[in-house]
N, C-alpha and C. Protein backbone atom coordinates (compact mmCIF):
# COMPACT_ATOMS: atom_id res chain seq x y z
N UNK A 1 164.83 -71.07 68.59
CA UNK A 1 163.45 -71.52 68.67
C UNK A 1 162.54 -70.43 69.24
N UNK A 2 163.06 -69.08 69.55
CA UNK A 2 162.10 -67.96 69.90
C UNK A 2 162.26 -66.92 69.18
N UNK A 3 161.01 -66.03 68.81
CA UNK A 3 161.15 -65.13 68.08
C UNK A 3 160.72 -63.79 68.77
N UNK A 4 160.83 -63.00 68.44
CA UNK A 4 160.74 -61.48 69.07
C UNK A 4 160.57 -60.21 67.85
N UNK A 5 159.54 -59.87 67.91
CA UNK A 5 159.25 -58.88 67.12
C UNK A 5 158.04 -57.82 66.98
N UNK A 6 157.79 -56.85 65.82
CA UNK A 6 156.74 -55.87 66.32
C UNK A 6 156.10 -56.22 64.88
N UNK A 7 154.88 -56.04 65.10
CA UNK A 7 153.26 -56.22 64.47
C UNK A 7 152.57 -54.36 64.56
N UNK A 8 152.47 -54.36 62.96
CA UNK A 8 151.34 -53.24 62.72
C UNK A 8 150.39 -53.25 61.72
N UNK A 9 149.53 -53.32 62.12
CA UNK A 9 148.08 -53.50 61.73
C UNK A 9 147.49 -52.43 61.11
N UNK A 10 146.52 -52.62 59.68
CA UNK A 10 145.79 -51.49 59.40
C UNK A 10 144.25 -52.28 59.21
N UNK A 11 143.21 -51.87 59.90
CA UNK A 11 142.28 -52.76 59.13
C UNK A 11 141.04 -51.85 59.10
N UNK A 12 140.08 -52.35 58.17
CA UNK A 12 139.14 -51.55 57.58
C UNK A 12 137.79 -52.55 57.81
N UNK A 13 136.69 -52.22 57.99
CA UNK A 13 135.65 -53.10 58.33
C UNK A 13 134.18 -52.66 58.13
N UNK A 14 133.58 -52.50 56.66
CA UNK A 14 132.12 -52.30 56.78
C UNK A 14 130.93 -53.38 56.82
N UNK A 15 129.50 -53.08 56.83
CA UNK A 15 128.45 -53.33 56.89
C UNK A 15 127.44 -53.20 56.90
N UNK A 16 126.31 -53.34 56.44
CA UNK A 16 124.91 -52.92 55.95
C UNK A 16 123.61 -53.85 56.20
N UNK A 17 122.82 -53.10 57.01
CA UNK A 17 121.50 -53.87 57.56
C UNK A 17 120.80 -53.27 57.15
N UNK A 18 119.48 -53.80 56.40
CA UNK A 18 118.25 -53.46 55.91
C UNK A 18 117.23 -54.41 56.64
N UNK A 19 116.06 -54.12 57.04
CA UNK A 19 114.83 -54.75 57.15
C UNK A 19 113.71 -53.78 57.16
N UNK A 20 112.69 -54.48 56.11
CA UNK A 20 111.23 -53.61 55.85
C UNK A 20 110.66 -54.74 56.42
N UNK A 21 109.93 -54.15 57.85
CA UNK A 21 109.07 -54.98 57.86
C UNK A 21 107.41 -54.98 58.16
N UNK A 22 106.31 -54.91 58.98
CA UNK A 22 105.08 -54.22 58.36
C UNK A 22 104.48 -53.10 58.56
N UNK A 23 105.04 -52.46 59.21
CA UNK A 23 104.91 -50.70 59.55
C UNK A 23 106.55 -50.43 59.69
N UNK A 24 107.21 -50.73 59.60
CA UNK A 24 108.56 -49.88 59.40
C UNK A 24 109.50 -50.40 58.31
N UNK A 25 110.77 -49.62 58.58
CA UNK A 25 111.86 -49.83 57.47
C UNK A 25 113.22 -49.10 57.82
N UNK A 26 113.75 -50.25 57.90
CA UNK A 26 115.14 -49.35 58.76
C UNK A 26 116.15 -49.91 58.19
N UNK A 27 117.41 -49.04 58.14
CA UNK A 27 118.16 -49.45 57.17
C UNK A 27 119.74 -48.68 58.41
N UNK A 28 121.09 -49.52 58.39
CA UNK A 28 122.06 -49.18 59.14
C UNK A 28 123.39 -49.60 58.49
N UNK A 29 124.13 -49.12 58.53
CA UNK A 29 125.43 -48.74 57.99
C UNK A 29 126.56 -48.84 58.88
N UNK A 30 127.54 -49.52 58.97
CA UNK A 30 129.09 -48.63 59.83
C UNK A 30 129.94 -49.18 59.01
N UNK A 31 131.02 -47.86 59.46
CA UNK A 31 132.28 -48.44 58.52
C UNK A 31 133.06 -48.29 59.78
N UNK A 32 134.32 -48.79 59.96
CA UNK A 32 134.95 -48.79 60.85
C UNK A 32 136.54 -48.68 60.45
N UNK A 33 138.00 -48.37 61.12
CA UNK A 33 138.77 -48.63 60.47
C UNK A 33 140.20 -48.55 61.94
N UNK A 34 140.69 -49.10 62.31
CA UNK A 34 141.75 -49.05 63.29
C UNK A 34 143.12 -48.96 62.91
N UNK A 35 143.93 -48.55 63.35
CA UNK A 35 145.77 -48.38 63.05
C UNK A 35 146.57 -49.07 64.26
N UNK A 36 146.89 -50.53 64.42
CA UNK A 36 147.42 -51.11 65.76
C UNK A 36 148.96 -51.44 65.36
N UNK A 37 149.56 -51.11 66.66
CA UNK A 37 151.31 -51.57 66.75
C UNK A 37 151.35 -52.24 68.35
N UNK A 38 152.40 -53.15 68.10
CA UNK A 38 153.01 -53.92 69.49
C UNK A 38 153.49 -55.11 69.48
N UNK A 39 154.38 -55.28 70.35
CA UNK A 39 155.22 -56.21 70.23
C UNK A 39 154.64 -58.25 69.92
N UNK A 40 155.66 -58.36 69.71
CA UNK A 40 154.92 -60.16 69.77
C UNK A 40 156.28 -61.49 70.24
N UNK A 41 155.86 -62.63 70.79
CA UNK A 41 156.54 -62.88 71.34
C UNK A 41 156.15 -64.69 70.40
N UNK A 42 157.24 -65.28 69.82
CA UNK A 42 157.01 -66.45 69.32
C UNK A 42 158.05 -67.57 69.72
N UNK A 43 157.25 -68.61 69.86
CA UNK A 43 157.97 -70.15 70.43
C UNK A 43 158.06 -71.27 69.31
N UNK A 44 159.23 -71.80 68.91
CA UNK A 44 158.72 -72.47 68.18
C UNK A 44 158.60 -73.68 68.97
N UNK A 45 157.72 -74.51 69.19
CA UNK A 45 157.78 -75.59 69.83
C UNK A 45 158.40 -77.02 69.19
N UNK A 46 158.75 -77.70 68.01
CA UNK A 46 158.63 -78.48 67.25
C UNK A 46 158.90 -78.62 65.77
N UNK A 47 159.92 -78.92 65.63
CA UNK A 47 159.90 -78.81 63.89
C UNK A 47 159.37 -80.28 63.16
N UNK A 48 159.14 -79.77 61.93
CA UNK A 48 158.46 -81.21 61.32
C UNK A 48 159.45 -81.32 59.85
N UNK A 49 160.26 -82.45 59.88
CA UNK A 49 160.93 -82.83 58.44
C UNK A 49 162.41 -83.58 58.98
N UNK A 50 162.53 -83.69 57.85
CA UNK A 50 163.95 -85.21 58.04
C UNK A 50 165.19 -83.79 58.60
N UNK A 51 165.35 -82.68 57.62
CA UNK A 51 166.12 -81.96 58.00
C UNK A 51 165.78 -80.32 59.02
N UNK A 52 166.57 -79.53 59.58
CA UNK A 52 166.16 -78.55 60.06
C UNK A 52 165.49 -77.25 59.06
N UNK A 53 163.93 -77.14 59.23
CA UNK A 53 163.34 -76.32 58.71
C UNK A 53 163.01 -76.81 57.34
N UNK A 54 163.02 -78.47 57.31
CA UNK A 54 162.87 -78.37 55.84
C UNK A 54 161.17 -78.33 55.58
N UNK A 55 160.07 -78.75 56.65
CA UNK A 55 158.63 -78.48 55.94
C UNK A 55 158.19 -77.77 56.92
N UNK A 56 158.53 -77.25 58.22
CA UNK A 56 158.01 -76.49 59.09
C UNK A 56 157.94 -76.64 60.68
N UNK A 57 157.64 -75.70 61.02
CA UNK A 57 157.66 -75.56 62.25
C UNK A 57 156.08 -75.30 63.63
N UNK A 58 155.57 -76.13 64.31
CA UNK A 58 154.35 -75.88 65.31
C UNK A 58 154.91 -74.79 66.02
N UNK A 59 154.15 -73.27 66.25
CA UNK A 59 154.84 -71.95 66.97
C UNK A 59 153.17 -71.58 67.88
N UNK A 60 153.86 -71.34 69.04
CA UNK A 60 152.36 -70.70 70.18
C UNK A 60 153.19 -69.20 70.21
N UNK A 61 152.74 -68.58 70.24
CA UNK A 61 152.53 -66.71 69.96
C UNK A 61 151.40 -66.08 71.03
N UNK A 62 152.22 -65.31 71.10
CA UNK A 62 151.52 -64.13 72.25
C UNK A 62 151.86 -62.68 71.47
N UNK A 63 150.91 -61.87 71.42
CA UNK A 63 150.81 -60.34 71.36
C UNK A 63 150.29 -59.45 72.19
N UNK A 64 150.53 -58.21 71.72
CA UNK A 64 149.83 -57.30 72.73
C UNK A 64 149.93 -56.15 71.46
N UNK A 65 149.04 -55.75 71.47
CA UNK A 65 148.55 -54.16 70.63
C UNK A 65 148.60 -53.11 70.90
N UNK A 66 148.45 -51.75 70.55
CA UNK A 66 148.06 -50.88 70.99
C UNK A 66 147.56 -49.78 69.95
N UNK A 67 146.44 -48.85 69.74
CA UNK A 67 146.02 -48.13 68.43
C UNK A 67 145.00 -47.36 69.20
N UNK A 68 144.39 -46.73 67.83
CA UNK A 68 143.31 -46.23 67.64
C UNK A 68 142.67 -46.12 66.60
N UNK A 69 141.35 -46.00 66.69
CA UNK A 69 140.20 -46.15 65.21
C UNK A 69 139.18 -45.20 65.24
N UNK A 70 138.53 -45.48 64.42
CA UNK A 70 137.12 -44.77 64.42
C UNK A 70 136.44 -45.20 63.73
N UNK A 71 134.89 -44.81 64.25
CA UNK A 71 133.67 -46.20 63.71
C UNK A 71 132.44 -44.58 63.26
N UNK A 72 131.77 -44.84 62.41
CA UNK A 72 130.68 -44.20 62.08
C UNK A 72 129.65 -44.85 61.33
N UNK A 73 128.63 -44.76 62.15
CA UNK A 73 127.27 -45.56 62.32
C UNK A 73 126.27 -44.40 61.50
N UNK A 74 125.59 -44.76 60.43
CA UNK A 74 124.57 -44.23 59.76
C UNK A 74 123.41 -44.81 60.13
N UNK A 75 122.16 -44.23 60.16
CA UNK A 75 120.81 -45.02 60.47
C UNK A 75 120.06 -44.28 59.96
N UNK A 76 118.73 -44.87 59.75
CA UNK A 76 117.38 -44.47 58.85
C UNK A 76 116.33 -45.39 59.30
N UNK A 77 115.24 -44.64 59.71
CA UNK A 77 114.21 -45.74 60.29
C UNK A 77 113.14 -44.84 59.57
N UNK A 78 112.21 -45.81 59.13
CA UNK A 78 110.64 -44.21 58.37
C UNK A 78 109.90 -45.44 58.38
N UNK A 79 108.42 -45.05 58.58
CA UNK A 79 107.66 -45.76 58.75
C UNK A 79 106.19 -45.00 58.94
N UNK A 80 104.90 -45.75 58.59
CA UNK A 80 103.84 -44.73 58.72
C UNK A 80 103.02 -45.18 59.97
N UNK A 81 102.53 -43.89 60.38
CA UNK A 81 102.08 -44.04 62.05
C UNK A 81 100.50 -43.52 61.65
N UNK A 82 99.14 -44.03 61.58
CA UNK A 82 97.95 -43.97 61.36
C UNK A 82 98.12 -43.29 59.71
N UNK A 83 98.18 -41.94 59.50
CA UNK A 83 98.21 -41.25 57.79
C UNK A 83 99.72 -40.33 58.11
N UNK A 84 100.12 -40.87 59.38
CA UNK A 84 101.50 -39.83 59.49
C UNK A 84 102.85 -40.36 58.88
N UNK A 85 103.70 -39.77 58.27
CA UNK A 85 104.70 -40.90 57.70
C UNK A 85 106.23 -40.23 58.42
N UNK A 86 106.52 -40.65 59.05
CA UNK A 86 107.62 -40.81 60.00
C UNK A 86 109.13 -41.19 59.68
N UNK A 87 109.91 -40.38 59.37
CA UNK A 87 111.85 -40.23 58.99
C UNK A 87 112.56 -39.79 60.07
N UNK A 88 113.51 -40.75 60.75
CA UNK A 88 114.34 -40.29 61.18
C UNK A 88 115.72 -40.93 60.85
N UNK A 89 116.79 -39.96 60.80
CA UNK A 89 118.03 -40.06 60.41
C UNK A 89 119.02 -39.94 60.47
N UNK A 90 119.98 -40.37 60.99
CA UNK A 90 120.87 -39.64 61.71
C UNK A 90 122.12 -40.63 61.33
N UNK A 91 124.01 -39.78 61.69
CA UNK A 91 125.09 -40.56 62.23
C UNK A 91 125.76 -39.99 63.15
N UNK A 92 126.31 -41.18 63.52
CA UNK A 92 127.36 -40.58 64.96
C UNK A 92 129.03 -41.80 64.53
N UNK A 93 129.56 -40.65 65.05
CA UNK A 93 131.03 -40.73 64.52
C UNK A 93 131.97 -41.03 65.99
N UNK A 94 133.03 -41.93 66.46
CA UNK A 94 133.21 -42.24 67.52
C UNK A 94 134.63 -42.66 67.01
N UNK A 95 135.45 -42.20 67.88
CA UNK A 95 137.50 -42.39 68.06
C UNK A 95 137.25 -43.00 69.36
N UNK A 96 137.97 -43.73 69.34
CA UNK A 96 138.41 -44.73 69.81
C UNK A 96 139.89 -44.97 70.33
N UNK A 97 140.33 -45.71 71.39
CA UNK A 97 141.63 -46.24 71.67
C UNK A 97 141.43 -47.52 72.15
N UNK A 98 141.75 -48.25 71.11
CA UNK A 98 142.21 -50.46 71.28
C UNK A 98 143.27 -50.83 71.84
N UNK A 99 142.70 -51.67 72.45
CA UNK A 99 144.34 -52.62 73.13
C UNK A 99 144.05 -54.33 72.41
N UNK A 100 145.02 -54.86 72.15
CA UNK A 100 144.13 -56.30 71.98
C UNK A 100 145.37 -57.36 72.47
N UNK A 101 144.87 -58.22 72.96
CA UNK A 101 146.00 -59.29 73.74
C UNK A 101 145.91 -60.44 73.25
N UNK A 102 146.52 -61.15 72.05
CA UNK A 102 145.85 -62.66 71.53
C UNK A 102 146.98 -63.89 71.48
N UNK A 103 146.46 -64.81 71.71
CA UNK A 103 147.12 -65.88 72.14
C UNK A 103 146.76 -66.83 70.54
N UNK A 104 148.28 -67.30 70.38
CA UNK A 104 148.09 -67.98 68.67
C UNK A 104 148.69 -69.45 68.35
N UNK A 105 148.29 -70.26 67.88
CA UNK A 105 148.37 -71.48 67.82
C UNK A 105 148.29 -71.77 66.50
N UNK A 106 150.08 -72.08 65.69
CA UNK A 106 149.83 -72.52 64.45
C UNK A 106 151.05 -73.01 63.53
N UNK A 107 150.92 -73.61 62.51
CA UNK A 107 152.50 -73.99 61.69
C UNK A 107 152.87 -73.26 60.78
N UNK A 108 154.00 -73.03 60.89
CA UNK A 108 154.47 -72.14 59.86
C UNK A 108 155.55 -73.36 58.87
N UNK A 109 154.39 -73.10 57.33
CA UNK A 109 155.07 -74.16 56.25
C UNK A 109 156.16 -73.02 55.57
N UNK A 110 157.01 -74.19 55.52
CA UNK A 110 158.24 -73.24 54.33
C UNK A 110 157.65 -73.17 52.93
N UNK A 111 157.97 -72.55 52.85
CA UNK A 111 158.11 -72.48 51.10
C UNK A 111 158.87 -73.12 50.47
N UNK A 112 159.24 -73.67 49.13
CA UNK A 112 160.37 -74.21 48.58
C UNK A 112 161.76 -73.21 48.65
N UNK A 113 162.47 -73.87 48.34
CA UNK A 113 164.16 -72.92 48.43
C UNK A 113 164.01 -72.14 47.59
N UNK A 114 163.18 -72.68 45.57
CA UNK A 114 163.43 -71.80 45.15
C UNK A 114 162.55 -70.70 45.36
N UNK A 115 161.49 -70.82 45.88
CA UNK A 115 161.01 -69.09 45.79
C UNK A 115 161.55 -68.33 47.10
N UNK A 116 162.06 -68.84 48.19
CA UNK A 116 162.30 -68.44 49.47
C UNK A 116 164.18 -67.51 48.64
N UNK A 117 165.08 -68.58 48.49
CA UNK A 117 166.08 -67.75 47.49
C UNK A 117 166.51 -67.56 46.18
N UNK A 118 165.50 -67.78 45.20
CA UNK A 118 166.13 -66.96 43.81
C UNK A 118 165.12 -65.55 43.92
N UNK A 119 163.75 -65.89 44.73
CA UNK A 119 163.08 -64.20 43.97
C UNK A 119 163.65 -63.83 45.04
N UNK A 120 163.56 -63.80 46.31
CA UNK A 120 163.86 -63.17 48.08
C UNK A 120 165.32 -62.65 48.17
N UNK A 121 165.86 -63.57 47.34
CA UNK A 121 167.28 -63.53 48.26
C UNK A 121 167.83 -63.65 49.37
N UNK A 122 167.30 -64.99 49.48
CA UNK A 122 167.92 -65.15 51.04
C UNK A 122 166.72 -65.08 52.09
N UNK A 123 165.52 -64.31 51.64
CA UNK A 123 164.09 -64.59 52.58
C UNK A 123 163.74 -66.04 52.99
N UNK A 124 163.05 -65.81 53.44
CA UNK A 124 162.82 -67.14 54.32
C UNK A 124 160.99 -67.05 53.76
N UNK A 125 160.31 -67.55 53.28
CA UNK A 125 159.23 -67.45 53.05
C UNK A 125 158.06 -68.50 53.79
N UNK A 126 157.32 -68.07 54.33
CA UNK A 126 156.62 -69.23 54.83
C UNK A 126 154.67 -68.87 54.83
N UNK A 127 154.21 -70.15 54.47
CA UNK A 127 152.37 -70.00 55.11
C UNK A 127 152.04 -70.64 55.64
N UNK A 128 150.97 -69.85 56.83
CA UNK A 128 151.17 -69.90 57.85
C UNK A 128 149.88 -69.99 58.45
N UNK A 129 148.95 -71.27 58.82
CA UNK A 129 147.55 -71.59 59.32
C UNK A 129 147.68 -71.51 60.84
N UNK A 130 146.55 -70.90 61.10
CA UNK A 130 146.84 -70.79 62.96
C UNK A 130 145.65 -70.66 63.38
N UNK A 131 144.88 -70.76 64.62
CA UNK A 131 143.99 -70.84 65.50
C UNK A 131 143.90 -69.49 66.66
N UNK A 132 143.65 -68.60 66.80
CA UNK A 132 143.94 -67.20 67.30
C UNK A 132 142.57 -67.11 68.06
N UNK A 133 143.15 -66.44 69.85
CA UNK A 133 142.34 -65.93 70.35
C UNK A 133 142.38 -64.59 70.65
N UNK A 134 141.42 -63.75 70.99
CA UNK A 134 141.36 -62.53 71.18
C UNK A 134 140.75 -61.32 71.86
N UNK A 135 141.18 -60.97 72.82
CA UNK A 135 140.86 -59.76 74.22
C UNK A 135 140.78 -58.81 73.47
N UNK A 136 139.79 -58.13 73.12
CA UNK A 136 140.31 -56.47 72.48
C UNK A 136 139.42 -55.87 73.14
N UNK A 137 139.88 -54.01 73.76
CA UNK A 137 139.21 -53.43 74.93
C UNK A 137 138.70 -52.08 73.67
N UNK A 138 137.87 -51.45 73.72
CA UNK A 138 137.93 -50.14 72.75
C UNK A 138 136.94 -49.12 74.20
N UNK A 139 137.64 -48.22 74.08
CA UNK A 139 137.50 -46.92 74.64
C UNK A 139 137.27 -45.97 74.46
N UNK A 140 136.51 -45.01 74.80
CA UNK A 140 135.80 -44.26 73.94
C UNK A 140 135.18 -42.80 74.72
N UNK A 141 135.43 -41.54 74.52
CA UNK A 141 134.88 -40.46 75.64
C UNK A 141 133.33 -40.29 74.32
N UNK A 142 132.65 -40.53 74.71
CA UNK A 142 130.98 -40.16 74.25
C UNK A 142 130.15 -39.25 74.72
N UNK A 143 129.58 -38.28 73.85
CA UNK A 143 128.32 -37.76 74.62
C UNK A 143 127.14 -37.98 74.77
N UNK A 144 126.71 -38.08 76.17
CA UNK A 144 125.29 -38.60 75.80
C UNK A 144 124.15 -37.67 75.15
N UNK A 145 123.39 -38.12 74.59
CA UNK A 145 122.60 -37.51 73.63
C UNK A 145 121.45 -36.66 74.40
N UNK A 146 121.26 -37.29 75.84
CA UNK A 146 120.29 -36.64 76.59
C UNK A 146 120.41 -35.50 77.32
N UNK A 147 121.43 -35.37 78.13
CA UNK A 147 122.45 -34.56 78.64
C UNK A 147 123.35 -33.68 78.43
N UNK A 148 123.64 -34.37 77.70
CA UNK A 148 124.92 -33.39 76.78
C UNK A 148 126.34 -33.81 77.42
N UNK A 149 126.59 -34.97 78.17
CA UNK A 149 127.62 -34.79 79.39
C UNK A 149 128.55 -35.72 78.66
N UNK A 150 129.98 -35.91 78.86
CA UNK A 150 130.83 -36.77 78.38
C UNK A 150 130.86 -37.63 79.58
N UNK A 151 131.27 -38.74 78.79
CA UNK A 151 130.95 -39.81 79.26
C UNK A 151 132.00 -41.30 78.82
N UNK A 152 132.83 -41.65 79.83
CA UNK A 152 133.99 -42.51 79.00
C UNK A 152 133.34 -44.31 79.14
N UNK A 153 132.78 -44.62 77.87
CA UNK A 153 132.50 -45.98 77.40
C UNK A 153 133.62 -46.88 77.13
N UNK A 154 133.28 -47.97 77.40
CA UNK A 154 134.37 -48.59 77.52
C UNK A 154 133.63 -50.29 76.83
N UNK A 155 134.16 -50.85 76.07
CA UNK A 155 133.90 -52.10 75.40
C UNK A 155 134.85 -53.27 75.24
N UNK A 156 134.30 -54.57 75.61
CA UNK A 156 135.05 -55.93 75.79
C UNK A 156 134.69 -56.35 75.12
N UNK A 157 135.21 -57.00 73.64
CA UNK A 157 135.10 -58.52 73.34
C UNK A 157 136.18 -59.41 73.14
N UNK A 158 135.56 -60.75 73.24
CA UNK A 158 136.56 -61.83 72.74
C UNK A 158 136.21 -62.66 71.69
N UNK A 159 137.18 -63.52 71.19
CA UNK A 159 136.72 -64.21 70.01
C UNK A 159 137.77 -65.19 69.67
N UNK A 160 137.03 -66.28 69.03
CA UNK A 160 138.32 -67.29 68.37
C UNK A 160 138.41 -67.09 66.55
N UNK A 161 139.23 -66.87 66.16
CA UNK A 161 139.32 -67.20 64.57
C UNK A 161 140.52 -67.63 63.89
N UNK A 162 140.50 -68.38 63.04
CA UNK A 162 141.11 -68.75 61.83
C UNK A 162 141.79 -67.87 61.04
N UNK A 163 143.08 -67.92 61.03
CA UNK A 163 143.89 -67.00 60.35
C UNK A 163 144.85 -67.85 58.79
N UNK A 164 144.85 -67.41 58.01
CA UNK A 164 146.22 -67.80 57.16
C UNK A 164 146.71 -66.18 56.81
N UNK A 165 148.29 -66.87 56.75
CA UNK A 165 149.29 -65.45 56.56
C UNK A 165 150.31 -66.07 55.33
N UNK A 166 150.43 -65.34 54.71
CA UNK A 166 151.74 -65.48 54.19
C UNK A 166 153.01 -64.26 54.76
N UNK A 167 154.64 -65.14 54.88
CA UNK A 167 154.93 -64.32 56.05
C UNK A 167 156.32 -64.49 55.21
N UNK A 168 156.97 -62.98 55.44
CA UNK A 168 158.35 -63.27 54.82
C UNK A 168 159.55 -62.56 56.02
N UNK A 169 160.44 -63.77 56.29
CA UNK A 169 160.90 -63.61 57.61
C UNK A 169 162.49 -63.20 57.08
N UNK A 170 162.98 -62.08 57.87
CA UNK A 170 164.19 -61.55 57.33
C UNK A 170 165.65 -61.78 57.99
């Protein structure tokens, strides 16, 4: 009823803001992209069906991460100031080191036998709806733009989301 294993992550993440609005016009960009590994720790609490494992299992999960990424932010602001017409433009490019710590709440459905063993062979196939929370720290040496001085930034968020997985267990 416990599982033990390692998680690696690749994820990729853009976005695009525009607003014209009555003397300006600014327009912003980032793409972002991280590489995370670390262990994970699973419970199954509960199985659900007449026999063992026959429709699934309720599992609470704990992780811990560890990576690095990099984010680059494009911007454009122009706008006219009395008959003067005004561009500025710029990006800044930023590496990073993530930690993320998330706590997971969810069932893992079997699959039928036959796709779990005639395509798998013997896999265990399962999908998998869950409720996920999430600590992630990103770190960062920056320069400030005024100064010129490095400077180590440091960023917290948290968050709840909705996950489905399809998961093939060996």
């Amino acid at each position: 009823m416990l599982a033990i294993g390692g998680d690696f992550d690749i994820s990729s993440n853009s976005y695009n803001s525009e607003d014209t609005s009555f003397m300006m016009s600014t327009y912003m960009q980032n793409k972002s992209s991280e590489l995370t590994i670390g262990p994970f720790v699973r419970w199954y609490m509960f199985e659900i069906g007449g026999q063992p494992y026959e429709i699934g299992a309720v599992f609470l999960e704990g992780a811990y991460k560890f990576g690095t990424g990099n984010s680059t932010d494009t911007y454009r602001f122009s706008g006219n100031v009395d008959t003067l017409s005004v561009v500025f433009k710029g990006e800044e490019t930023t590496t990073y080191i993530t930690t993320k710590a998330t706590a997971k709440l969810g069932f893992s459905m079997y699959l039928s036998d036959f796709i779990s063993h005639n395509w798998f062979t013997g896999f265990l196939i399962a999908l998998e709806p869950s409720i996920q929370y999430d600590w992630i720290t990103r770190q960062d040496m920056a320069k400030d733009p005024l100064d010129g001085n490095t400077k180590k930034r440091k960023e917290t968020s948290t968050g709840l989301r909705f996950n489905i997985a399809l998961v093939s267990y060996f």
